[in-house]
Structures are given as structure tokens and as C-alpha cells.
N, C-alpha and C. Protein backbone atom coordinates (compact mmCIF):
# COMPACT_ATOMS: atom_id res chain seq x y z
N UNK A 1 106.09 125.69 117.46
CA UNK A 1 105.84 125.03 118.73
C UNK A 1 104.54 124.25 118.62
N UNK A 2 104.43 123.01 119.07
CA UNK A 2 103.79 122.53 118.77
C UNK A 2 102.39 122.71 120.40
N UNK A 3 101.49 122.55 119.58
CA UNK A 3 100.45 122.64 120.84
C UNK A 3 99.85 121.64 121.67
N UNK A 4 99.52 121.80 123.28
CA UNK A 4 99.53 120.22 123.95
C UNK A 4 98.32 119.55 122.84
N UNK A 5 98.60 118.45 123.03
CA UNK A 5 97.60 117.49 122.66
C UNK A 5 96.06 117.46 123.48
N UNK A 6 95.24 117.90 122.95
CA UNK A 6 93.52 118.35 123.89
C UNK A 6 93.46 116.64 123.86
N UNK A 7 92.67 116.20 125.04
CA UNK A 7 92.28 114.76 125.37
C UNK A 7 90.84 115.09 125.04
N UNK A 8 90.06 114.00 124.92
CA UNK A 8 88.31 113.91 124.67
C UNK A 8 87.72 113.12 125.32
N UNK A 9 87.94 114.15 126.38
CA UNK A 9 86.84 113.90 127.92
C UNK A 9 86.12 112.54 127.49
N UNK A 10 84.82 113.17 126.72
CA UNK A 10 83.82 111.76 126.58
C UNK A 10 84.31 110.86 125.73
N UNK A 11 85.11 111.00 125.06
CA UNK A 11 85.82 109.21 124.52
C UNK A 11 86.44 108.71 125.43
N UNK A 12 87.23 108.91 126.31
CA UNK A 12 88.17 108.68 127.44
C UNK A 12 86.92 108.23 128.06
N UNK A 13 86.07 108.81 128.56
CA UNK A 13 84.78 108.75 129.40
C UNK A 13 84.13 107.40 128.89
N UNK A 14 84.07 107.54 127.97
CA UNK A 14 83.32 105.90 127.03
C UNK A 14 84.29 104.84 126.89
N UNK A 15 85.20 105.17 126.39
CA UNK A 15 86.52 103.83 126.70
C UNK A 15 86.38 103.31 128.26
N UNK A 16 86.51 103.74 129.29
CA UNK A 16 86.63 103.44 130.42
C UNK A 16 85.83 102.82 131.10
N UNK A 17 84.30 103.16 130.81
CA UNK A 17 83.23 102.26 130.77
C UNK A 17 83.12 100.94 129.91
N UNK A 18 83.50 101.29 128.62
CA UNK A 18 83.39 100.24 127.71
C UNK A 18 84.44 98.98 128.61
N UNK A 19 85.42 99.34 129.10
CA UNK A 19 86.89 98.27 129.25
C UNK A 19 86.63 98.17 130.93
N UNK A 20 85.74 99.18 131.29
CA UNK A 20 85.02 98.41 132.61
C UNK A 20 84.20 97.47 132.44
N UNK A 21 82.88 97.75 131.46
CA UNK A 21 81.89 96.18 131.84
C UNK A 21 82.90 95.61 130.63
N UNK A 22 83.42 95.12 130.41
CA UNK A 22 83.97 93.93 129.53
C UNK A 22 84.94 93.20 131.14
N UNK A 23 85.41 93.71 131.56
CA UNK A 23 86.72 93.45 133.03
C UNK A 23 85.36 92.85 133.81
N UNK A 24 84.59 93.47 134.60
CA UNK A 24 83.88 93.27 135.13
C UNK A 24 82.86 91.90 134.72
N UNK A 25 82.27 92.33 133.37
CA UNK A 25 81.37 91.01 132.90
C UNK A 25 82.41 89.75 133.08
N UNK A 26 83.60 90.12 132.76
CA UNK A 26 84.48 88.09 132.52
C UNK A 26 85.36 88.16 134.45
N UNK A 27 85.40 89.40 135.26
CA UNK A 27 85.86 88.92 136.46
C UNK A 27 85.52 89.36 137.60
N UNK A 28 84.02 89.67 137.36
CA UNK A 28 83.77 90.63 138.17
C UNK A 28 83.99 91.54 139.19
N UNK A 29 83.49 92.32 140.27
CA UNK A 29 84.49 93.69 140.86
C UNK A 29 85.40 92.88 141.49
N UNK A 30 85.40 91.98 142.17
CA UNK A 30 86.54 91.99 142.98
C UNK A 30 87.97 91.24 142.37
N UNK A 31 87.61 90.69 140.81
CA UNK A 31 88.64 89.99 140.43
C UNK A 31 88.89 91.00 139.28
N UNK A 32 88.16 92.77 138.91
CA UNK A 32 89.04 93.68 138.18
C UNK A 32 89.82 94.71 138.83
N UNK A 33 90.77 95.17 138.54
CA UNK A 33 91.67 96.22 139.12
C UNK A 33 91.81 97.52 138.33
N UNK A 34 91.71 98.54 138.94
CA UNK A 34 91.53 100.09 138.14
C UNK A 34 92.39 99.80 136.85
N UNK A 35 93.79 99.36 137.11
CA UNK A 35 94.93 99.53 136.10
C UNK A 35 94.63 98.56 134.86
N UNK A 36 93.95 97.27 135.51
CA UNK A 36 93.71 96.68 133.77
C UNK A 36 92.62 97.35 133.15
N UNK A 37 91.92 98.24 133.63
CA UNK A 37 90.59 98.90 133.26
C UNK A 37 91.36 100.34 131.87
N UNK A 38 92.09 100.60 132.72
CA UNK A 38 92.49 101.82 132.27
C UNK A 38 93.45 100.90 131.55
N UNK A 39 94.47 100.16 131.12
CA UNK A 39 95.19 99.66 130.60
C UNK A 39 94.34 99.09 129.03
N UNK A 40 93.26 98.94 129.50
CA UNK A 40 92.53 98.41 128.21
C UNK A 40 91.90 99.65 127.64
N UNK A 41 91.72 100.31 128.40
CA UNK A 41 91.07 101.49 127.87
C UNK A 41 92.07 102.49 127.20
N UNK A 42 93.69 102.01 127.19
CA UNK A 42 94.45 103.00 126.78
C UNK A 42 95.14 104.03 127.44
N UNK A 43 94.34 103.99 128.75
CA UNK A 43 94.98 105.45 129.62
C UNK A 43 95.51 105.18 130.38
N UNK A 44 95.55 106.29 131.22
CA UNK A 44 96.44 105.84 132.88
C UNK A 44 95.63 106.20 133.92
N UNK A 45 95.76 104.80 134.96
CA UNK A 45 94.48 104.52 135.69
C UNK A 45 94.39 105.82 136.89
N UNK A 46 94.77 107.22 136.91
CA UNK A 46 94.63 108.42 137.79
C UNK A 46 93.40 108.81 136.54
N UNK A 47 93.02 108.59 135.86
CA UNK A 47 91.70 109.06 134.96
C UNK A 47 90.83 108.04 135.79
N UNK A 48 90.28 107.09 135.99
CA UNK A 48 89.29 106.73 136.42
C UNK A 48 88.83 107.04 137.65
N UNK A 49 89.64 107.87 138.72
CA UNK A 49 89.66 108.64 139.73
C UNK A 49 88.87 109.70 139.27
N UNK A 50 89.98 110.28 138.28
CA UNK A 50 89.02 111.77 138.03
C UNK A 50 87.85 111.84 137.26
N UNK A 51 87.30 110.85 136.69
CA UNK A 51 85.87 110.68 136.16
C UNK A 51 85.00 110.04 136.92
N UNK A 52 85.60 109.17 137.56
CA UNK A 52 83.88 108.63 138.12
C UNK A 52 84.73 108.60 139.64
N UNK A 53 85.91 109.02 140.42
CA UNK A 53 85.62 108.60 142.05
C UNK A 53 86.97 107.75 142.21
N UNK A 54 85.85 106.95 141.77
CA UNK A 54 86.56 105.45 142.46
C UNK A 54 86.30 104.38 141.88
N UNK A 55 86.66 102.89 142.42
CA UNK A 55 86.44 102.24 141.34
C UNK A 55 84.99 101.45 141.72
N UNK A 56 83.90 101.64 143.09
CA UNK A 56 83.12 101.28 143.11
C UNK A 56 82.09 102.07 142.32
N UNK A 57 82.41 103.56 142.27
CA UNK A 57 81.83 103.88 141.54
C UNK A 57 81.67 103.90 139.55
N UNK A 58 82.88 103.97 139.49
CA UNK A 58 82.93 103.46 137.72
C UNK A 58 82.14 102.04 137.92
N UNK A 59 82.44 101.17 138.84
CA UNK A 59 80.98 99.54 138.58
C UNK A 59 79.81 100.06 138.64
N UNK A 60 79.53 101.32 139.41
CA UNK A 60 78.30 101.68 139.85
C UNK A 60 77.47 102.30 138.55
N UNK A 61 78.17 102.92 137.45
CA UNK A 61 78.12 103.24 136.34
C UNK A 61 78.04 102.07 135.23
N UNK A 62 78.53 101.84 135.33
CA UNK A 62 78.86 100.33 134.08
C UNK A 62 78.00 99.31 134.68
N UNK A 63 77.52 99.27 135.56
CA UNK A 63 76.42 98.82 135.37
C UNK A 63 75.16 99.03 135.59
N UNK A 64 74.79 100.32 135.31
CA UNK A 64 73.61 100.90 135.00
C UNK A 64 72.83 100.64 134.08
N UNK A 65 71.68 99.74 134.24
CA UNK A 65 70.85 99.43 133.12
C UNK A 65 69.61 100.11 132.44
N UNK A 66 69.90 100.47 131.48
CA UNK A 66 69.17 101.13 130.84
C UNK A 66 68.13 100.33 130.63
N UNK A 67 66.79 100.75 130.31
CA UNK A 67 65.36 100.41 129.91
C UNK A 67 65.50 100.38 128.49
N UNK A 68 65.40 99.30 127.80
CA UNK A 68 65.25 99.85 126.31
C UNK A 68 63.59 100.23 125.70
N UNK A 69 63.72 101.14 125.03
CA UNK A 69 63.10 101.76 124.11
C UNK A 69 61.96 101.18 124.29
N UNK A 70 61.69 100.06 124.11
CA UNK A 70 60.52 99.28 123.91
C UNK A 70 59.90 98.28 124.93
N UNK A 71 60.66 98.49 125.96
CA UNK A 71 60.13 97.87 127.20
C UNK A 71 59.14 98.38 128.18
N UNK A 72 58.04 98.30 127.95
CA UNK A 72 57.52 98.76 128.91
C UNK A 72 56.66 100.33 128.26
N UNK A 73 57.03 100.20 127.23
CA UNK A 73 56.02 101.46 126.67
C UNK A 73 54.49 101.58 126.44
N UNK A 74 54.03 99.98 126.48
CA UNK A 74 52.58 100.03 126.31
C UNK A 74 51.94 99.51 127.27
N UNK A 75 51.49 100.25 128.05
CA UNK A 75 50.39 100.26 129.31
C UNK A 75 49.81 98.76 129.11
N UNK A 76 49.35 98.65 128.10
CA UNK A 76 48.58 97.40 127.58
C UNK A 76 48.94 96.28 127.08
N UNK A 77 50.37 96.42 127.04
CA UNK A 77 50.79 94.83 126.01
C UNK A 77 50.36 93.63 127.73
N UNK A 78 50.50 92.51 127.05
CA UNK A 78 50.20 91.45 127.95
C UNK A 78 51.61 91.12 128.48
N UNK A 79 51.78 89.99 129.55
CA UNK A 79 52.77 89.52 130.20
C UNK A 79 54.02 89.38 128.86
N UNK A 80 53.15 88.68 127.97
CA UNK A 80 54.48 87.65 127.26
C UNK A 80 55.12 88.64 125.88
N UNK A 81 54.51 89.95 126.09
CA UNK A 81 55.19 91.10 125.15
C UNK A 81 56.45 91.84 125.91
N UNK A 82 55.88 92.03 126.92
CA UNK A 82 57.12 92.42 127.83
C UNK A 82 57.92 91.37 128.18
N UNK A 83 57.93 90.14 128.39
CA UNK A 83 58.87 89.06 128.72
C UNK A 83 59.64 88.86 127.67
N UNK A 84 58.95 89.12 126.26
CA UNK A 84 59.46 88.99 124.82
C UNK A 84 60.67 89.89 124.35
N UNK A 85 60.37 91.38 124.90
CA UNK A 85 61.48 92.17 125.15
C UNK A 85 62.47 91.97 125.96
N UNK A 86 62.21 91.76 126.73
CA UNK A 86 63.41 91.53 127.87
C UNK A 86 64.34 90.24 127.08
N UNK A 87 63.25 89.11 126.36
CA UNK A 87 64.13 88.01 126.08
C UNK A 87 65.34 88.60 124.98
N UNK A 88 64.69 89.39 123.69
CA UNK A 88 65.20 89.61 123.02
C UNK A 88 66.25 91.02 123.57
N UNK A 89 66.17 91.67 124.47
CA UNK A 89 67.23 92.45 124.89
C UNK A 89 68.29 92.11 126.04
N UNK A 90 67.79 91.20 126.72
CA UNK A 90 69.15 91.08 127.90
C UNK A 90 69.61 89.78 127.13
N UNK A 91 68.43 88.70 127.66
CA UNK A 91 69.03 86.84 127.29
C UNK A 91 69.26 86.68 125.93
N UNK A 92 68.97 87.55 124.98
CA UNK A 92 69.79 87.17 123.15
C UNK A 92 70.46 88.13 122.79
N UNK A 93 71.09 89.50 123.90
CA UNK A 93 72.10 90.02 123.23
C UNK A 93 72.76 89.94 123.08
N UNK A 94 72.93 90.27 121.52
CA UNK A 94 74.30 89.56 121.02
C UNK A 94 75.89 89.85 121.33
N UNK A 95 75.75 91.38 121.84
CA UNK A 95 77.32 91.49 122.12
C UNK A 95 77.80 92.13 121.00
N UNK A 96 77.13 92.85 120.10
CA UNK A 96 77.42 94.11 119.39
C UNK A 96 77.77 95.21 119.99
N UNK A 97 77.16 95.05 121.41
CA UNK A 97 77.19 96.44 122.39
C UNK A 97 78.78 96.05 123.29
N UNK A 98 79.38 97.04 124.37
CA UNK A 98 80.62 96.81 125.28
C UNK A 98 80.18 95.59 126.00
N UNK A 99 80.72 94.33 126.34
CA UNK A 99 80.53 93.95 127.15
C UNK A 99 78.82 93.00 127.07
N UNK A 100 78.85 92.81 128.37
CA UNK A 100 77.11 91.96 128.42
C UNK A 100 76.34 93.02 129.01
N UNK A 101 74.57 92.75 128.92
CA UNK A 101 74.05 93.53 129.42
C UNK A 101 74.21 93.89 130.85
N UNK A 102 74.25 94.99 131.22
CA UNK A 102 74.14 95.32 132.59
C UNK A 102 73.70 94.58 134.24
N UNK A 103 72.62 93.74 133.62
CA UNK A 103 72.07 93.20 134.64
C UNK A 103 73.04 91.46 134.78
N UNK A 104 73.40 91.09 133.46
CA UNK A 104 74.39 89.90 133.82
C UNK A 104 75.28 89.99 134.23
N UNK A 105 76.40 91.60 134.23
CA UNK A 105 77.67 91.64 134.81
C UNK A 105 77.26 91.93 136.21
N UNK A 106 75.89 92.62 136.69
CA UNK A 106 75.63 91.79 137.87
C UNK A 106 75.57 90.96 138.42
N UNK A 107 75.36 89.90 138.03
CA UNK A 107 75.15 88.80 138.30
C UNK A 107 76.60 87.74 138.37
N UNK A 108 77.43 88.29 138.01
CA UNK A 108 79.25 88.38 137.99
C UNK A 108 79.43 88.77 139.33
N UNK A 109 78.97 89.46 139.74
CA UNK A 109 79.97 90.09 141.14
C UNK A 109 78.54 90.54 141.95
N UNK A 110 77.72 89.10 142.26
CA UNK A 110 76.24 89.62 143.27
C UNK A 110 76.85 88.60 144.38
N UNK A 111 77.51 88.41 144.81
CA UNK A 111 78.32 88.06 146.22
C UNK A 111 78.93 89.26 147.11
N UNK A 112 78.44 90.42 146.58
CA UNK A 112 79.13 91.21 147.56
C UNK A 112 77.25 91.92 147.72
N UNK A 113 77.16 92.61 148.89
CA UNK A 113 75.89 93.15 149.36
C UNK A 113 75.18 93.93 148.57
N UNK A 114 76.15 94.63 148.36
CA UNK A 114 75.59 96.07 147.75
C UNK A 114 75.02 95.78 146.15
N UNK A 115 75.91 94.79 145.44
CA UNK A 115 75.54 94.46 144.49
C UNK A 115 74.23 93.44 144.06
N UNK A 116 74.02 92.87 145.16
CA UNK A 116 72.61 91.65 145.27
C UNK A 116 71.47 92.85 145.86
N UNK A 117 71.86 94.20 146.50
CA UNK A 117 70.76 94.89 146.83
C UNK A 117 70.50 95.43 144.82
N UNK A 118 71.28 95.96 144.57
CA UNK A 118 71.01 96.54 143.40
C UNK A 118 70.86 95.96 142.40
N UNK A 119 70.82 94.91 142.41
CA UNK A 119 70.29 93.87 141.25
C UNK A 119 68.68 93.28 141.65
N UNK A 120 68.75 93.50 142.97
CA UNK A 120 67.25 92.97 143.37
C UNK A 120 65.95 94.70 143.20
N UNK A 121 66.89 95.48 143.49
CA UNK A 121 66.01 96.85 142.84
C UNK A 121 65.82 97.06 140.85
N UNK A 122 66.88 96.48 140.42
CA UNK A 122 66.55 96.44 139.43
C UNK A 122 65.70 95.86 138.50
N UNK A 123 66.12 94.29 139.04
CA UNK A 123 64.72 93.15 138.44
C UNK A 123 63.78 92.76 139.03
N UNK A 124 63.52 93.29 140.50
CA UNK A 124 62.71 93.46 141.30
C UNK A 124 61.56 94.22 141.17
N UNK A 125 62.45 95.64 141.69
CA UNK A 125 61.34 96.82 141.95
C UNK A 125 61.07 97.38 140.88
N UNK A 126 61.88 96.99 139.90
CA UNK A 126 62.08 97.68 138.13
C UNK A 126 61.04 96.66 137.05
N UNK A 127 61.68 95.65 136.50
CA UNK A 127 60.71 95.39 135.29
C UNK A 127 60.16 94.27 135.91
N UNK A 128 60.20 93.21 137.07
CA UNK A 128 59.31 92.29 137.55
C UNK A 128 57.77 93.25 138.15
N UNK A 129 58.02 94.36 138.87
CA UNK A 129 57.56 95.14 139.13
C UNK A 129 56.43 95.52 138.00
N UNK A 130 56.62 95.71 136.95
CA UNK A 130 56.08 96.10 135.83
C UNK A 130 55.30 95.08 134.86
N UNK A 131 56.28 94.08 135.07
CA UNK A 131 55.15 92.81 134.35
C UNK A 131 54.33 92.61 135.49
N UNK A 132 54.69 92.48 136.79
CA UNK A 132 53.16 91.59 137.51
C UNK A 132 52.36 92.82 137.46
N UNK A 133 51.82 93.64 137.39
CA UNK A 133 50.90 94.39 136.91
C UNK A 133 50.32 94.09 135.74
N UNK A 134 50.91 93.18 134.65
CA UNK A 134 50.33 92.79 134.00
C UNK A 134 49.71 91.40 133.34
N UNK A 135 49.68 90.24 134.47
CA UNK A 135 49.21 89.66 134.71
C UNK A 135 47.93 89.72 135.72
N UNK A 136 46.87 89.50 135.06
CA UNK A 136 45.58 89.25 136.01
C UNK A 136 45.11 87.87 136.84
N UNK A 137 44.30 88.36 137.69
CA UNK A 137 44.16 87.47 138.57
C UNK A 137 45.02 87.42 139.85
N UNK A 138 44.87 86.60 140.56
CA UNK A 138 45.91 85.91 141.43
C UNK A 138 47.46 85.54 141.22
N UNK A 139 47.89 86.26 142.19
CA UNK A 139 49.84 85.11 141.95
C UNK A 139 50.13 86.00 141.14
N UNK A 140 49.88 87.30 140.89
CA UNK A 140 50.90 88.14 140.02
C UNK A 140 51.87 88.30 139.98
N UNK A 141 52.47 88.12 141.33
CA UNK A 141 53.65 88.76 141.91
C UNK A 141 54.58 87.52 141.47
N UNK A 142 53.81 86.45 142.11
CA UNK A 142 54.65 85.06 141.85
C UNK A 142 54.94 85.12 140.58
N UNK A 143 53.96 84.92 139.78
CA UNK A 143 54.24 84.36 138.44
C UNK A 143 55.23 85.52 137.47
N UNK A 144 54.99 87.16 138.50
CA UNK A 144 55.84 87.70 137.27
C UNK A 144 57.73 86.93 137.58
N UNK A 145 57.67 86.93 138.83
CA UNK A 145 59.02 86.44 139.44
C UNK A 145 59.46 85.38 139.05
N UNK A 146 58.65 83.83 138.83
CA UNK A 146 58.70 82.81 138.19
C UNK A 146 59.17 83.56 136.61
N UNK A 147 58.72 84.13 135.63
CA UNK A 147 59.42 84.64 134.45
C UNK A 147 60.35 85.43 134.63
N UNK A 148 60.57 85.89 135.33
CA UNK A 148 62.09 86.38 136.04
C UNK A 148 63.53 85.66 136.05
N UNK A 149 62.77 84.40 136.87
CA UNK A 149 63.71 83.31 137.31
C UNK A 149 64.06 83.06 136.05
N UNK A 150 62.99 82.27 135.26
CA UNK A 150 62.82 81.57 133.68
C UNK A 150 64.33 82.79 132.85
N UNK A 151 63.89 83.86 132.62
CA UNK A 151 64.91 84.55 132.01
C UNK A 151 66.26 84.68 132.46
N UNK A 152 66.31 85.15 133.58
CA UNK A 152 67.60 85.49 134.53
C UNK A 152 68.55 83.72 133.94
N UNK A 153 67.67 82.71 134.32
CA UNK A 153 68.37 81.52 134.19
C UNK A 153 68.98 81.12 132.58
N UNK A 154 67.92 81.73 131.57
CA UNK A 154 68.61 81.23 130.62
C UNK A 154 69.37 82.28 129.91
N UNK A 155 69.72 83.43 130.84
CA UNK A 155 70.95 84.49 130.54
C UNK A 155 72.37 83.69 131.17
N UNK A 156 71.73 83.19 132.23
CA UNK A 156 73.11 82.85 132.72
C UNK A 156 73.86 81.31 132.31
N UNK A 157 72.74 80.85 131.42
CA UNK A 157 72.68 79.45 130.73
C UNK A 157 73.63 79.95 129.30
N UNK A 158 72.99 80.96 128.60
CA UNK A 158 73.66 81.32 127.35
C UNK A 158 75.32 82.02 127.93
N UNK A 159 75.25 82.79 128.46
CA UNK A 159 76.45 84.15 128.87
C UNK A 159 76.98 83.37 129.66
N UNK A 160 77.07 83.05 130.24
CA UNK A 160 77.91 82.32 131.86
C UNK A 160 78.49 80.86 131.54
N UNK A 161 77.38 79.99 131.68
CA UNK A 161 77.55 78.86 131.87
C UNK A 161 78.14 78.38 130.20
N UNK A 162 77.45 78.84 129.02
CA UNK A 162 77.86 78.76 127.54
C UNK A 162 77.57 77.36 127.11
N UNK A 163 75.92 77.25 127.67
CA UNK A 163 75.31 76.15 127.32
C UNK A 163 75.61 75.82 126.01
N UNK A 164 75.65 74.34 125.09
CA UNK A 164 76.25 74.08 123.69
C UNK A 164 74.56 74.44 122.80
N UNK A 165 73.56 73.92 123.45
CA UNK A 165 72.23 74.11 122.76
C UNK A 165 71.46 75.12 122.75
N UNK A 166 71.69 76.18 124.00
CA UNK A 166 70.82 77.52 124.24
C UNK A 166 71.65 78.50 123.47
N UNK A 167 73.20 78.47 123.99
CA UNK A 167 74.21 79.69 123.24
C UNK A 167 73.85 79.28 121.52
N UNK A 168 73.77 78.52 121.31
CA UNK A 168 73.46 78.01 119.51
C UNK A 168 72.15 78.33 119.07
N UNK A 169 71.36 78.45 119.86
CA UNK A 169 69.55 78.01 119.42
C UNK A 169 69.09 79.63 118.42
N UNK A 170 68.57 79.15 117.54
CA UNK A 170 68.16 80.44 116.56
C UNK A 170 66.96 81.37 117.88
N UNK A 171 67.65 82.43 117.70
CA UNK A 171 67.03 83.45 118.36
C UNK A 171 65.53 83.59 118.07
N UNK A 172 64.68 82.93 117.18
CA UNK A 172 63.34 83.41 116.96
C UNK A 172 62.61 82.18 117.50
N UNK A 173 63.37 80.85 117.48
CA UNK A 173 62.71 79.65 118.53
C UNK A 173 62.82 80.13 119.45
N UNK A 174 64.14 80.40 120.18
CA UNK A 174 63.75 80.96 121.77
C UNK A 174 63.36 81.50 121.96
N UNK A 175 62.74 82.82 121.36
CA UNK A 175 61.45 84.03 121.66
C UNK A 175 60.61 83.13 121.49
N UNK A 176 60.18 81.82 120.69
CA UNK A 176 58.92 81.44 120.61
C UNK A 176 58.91 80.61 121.67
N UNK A 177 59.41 79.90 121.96
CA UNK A 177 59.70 79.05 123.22
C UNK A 177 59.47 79.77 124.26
N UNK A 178 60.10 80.77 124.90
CA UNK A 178 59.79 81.62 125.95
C UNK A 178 58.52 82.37 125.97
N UNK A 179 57.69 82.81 125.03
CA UNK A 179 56.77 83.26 124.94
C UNK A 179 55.99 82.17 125.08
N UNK A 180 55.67 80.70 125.01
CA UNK A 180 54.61 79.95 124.92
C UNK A 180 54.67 79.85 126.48
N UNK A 181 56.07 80.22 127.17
CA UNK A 181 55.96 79.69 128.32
C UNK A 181 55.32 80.15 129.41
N UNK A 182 55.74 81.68 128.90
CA UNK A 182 55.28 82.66 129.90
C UNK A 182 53.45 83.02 129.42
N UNK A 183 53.08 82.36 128.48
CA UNK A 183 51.66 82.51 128.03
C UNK A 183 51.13 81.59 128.90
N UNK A 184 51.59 80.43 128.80
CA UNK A 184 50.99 79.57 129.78
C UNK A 184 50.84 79.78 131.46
N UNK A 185 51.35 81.00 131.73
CA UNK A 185 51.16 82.15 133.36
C UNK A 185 50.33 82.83 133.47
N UNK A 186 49.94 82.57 131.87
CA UNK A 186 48.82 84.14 131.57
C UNK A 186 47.67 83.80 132.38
């Protein structure tokens, strides 16, 4: 007799996320549906119920942005070390990882409320938050937000829009480019 087949919770658990932000990054929430989620993910869409709820909540998950490693770890780096990270982790990732970073498949589906509140806590109260502290002087706030804008725009220039010269541009000009820019805030 053969024995049931055991499922693996957290691969099932990681597929479903993975084949959420990929659905989500190219149509965002209101143009993905549980069943192509779970259809890409292999399963059958009564699993995304029983892992995360619902399906605002599996978006609510998938797009949770993680801090990377190196953002924000030194009390002391200047504006354009932290802007440098961010460039090289949200606006030049490459897409080795599921999907786009977290904060662009926001930016997919920030027409609905809840999602423009939580994208404005994220690059807001989260790492804009964190660079204007590290700009001195006057206009901190502004200028960290102005490099905000600067990035946010040329994520959605590379990922979105699929500019022919930014999506192409060697990744170590545009860190240098963006860094002269945001030096010049300093």
C-alpha cells in the first residue's frame, strides 16, 4: 500500500509567494486572481486560503520589503552610501530573485488606498526616514525625498516603463551617476 504523498508546507508556502509577486509585479492586485496564482504555483487555489487568509493578504506578504543587509547599517555612512544601496538593490535588481523588488510591485497596484498608505510607510517612514537624518543642515527632509523621487523614478523608468537607455546602462555608471547626484544634496 502505498503511502499518502506528505506535501511541503514551506515549498508550497514559497511557490505561492514566488507566483504571487511575479502576477502581481506584471498585473497588479486587482488585475491577479487567486487561481492564476496557484495555477502557476502548481497547486490548487483552496491552499492560498489556508496559508495566508486571503488574497489581500498573500499581497500583503509578497510584498513585504525586506531591508537588505547593508542598508542602513552604518550610523555614519553619508547620504549618497545609503542612496547607493538602495540604487544597487531596488533600481538595478536584476531579477535573479521572484519577481521585482517589493516596493515596485507596489507601485503596480498603488491606486487602491491601502496600498499608497503602505508604500508611503515604507519609503517614507522607512528608508527616506533614515537618509534625511543623514543629511546636514537644512531641507533634510526635502532633499532626502527629492532622492526618493530621483530613485523611485528611475525604478519605474528601468522596470515599468523599459526605458531603451536606463534598462541597458552598465550598472556601475548608474551608481556613479546617481551618486554624483545625490552628492550634489549633500
Amino acid at each position: 500500500m502505498n503511502a499518502p504523498k506528505r506535501r511541503d508546507r514551506a515549498a508550497t508556502r514559497t511557490a505561492l509567494l514566488d507566483a504571487a509577486r511575479s502576477r502581481f509585479a506584471e498585473h497588479g492586485f486587482d488585475g491577479t486572481s487567486v487561481r492564476d496564482i496557484a495555477a502557476d504555483a502548481g497547486v490548487d487555489a483552496t491552499l492560498i486560503f489556508r496559508y495566508f487568509g486571503s488574497k489581500k493578504d498573500l499581497f500583503a506578504e509578497a510584498i513585504r520589503a525586506e531591508v537588505p543587509e547593508d542598508i542602513g547599517t552604518d550610523p555614519d555612512a553619508g547620504p549618497a552610501v545609503l542612496a547607493d544601496a538602495l540604487v544597487r538593490e531596488v533600481v538595478l535588481d536584476d531579477g535573479t530573485g521572484p519577481g521585482e523588488h517589493p516596493l515596485l510591485v507596489m507601485l503596480r497596484s498603488a491606486g487602491r488606498p491601502e496600498v499608497r498608505k503602505r508604500l508611503r510607510e515604507e519609503v517614507c517612514d522607512r528608508y527616506l526616514a533614515d537618509l534625511a537624518t543623514r543629511f546636514e543642515g537644512e531641507d533634510a527632509d526635502l532633499r532626502s525625498e527629492m532622492v526618493g523621487a530621483l530613485l523611485i523614478g528611475m525604478g519605474v523608468m528601468r522596470s515599468v516603463v523599459v526605458s531603451p537607455v536606463l534598462s541597458e546602462a552598465d550598472p556601475d555608471r548608474v551608481r556613479a551617476l546617481a551618486s554624483a547626484m545625490v552628492e550634489a544634496l549633500e
